[in-house]
N, C-alpha and C. Protein backbone atom coordinates (compact mmCIF):
# COMPACT_ATOMS: atom_id res chain seq x y z
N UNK A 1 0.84 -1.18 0.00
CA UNK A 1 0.00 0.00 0.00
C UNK A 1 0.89 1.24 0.00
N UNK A 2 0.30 2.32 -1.08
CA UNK A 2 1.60 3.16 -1.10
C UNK A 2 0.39 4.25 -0.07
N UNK A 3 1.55 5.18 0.31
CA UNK A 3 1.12 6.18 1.59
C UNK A 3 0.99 7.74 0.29
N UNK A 4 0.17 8.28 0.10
CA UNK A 4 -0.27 9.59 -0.49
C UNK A 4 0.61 10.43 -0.72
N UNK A 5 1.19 11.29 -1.37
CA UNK A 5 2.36 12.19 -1.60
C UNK A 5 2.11 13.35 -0.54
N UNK A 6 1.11 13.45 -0.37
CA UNK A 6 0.67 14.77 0.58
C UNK A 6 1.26 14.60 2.05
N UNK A 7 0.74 13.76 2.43
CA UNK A 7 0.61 12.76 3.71
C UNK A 7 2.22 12.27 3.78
N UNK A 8 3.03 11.98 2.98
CA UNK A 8 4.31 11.55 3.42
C UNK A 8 5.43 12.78 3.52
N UNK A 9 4.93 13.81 2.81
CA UNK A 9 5.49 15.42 2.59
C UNK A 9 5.34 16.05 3.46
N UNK A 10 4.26 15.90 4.40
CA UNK A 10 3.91 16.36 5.58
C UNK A 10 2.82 17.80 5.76
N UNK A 11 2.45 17.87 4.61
CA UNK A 11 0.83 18.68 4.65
C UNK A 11 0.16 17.84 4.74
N UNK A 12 -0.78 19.06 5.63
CA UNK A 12 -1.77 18.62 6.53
C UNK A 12 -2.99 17.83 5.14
N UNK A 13 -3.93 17.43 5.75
CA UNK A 13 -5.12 17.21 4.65
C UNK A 13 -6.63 17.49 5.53
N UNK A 14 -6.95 18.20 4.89
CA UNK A 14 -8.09 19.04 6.01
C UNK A 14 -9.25 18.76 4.63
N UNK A 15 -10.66 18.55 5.38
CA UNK A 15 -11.59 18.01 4.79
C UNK A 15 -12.72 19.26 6.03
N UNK A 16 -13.81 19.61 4.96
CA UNK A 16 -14.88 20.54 5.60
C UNK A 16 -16.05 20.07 5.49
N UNK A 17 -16.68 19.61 6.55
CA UNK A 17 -18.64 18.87 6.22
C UNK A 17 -19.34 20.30 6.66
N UNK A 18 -19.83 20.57 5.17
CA UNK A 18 -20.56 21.81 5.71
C UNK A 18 -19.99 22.89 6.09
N UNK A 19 -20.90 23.22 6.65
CA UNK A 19 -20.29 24.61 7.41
C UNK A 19 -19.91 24.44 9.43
N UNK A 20 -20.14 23.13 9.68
CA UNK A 20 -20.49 22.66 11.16
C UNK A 20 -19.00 21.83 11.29
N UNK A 21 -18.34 21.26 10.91
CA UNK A 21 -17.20 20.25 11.03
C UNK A 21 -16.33 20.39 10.18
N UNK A 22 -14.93 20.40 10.97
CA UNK A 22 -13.94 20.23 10.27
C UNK A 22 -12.99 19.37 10.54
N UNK A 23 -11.82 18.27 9.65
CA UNK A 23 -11.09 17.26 9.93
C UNK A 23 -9.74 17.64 9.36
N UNK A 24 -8.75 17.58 9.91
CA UNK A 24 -7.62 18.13 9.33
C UNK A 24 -6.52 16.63 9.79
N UNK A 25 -6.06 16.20 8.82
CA UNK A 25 -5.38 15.19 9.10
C UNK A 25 -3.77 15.59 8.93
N UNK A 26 -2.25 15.35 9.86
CA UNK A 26 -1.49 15.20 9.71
C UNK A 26 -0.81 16.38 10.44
N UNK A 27 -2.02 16.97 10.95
CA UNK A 27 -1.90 18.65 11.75
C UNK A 27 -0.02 17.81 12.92
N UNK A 28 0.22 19.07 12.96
CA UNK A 28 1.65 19.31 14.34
C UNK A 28 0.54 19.75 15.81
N UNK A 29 -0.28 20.16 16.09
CA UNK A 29 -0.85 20.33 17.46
C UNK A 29 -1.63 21.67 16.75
N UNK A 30 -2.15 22.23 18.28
CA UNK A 30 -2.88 23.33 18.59
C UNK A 30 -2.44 24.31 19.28
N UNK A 31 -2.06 25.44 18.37
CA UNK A 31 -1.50 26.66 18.71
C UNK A 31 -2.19 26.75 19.73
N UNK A 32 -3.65 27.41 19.88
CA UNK A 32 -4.57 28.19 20.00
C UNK A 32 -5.58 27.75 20.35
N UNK A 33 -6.65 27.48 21.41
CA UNK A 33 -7.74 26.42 21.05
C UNK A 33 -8.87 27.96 22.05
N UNK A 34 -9.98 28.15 21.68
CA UNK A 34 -10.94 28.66 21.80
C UNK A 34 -12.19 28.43 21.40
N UNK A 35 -13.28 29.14 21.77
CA UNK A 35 -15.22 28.42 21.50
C UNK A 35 -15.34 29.51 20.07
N UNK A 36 -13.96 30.53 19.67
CA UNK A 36 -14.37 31.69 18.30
C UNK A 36 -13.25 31.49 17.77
N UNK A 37 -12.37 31.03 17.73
CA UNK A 37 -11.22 31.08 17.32
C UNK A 37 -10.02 29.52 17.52
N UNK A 38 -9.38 28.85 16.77
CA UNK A 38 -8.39 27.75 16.71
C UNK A 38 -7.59 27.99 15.73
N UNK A 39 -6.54 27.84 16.15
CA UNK A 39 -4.82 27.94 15.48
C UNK A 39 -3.99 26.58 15.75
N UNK A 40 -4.12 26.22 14.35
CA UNK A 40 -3.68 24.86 14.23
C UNK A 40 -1.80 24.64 13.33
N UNK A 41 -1.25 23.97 14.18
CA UNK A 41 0.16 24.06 13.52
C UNK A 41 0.16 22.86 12.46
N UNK A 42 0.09 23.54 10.93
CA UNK A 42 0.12 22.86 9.78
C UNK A 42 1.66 22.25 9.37
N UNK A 43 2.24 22.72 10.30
CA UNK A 43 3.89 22.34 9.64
C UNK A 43 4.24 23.80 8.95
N UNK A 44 4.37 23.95 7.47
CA UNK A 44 4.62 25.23 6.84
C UNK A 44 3.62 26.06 7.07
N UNK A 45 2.49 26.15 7.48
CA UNK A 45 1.84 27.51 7.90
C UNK A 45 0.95 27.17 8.70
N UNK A 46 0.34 27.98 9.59
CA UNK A 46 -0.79 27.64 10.69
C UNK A 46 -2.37 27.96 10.02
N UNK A 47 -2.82 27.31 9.98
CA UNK A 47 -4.28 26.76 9.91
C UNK A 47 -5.08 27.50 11.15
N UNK A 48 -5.48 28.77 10.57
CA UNK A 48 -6.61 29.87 11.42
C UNK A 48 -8.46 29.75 10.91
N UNK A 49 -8.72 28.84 12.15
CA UNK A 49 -10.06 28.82 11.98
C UNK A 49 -10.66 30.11 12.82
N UNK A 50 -11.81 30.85 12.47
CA UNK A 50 -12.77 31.46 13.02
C UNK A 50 -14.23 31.19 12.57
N UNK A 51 -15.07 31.07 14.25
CA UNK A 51 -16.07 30.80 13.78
C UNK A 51 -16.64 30.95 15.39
N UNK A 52 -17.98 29.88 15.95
CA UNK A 52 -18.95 30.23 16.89
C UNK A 52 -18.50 28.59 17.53
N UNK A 53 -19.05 28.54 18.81
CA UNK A 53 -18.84 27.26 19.56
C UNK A 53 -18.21 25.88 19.22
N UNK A 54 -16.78 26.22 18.98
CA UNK A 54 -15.78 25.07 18.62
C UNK A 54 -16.07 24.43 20.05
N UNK A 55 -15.53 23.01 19.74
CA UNK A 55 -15.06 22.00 20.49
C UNK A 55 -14.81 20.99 19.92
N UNK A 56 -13.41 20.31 20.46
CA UNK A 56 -12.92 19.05 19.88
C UNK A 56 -14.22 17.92 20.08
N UNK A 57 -14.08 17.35 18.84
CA UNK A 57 -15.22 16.17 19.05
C UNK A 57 -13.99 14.62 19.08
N UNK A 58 -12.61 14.87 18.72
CA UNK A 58 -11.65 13.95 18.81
C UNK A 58 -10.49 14.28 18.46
N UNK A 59 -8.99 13.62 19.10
CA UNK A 59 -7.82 14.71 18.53
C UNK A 59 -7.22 13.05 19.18
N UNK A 60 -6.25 13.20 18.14
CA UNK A 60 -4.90 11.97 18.41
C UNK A 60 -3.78 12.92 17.85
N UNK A 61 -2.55 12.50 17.99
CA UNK A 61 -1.12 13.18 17.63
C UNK A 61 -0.93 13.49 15.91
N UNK A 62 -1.90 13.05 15.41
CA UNK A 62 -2.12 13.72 13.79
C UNK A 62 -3.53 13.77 13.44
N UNK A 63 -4.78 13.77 13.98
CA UNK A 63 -5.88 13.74 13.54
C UNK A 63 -6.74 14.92 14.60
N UNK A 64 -7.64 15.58 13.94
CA UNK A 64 -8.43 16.57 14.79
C UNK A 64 -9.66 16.75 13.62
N UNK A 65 -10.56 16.77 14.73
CA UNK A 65 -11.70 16.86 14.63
C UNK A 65 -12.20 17.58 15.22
N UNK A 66 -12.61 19.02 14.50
CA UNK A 66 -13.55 19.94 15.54
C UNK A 66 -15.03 20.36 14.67
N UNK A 67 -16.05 20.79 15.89
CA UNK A 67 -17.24 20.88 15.56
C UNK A 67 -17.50 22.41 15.90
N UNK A 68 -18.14 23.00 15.86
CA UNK A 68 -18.64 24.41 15.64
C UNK A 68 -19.12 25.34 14.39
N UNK A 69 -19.87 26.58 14.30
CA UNK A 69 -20.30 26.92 13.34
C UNK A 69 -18.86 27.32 12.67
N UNK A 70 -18.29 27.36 11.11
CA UNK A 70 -17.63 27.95 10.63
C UNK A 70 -17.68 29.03 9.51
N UNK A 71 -17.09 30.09 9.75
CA UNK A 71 -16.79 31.52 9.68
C UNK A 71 -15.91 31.80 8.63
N UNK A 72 -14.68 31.26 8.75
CA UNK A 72 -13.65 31.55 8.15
C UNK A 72 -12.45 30.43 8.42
N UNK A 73 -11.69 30.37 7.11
CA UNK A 73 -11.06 29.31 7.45
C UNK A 73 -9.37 30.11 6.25
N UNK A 74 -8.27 30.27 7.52
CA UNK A 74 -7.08 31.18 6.97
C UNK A 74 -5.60 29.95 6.97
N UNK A 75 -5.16 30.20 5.84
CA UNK A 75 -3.82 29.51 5.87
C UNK A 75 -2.66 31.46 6.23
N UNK A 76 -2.20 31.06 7.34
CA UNK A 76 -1.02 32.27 7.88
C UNK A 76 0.18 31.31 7.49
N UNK A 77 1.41 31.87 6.77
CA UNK A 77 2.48 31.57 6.01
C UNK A 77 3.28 32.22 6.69
């Protein structure tokens, strides 16, 4: 089984359901964690969510899963 070019390069792979959930796979941690605001360490740039009542719905050492309304979604370089 070969492993994804993305995924072995070490960007993140972030997936959006809606406007309510977001999944970002391969993330470095959590800058930032707030219920309006999350800053996520992408490796080459941080991953700036804004939006209304975040909360982790699941997080392991490369996988995150958060739920809340979303607003805005910023790659900072």
């Amino acid at each position: 089984m070969d492993i994804p070019a993305d995924l072995a390069a070490g960007v993140p792979k972030i997936v959006i359901h809606g406007y309510r959930e977001i999944y970002i796979e391969n993330h470095q941690g959590l800058l930032e964690y707030g219920t309006r605001e999350v800053h996520v360490n992408g490796g080459e740039a941080v991953l700036k969510l804004s939006g209304e009542g975040f909360h982790i719905r699941a997080m392991t050492a490369s996988e995150l899963r958060l739920e809340g309304l979303i607003f805005r979604v910023e790659f900072i370089f």
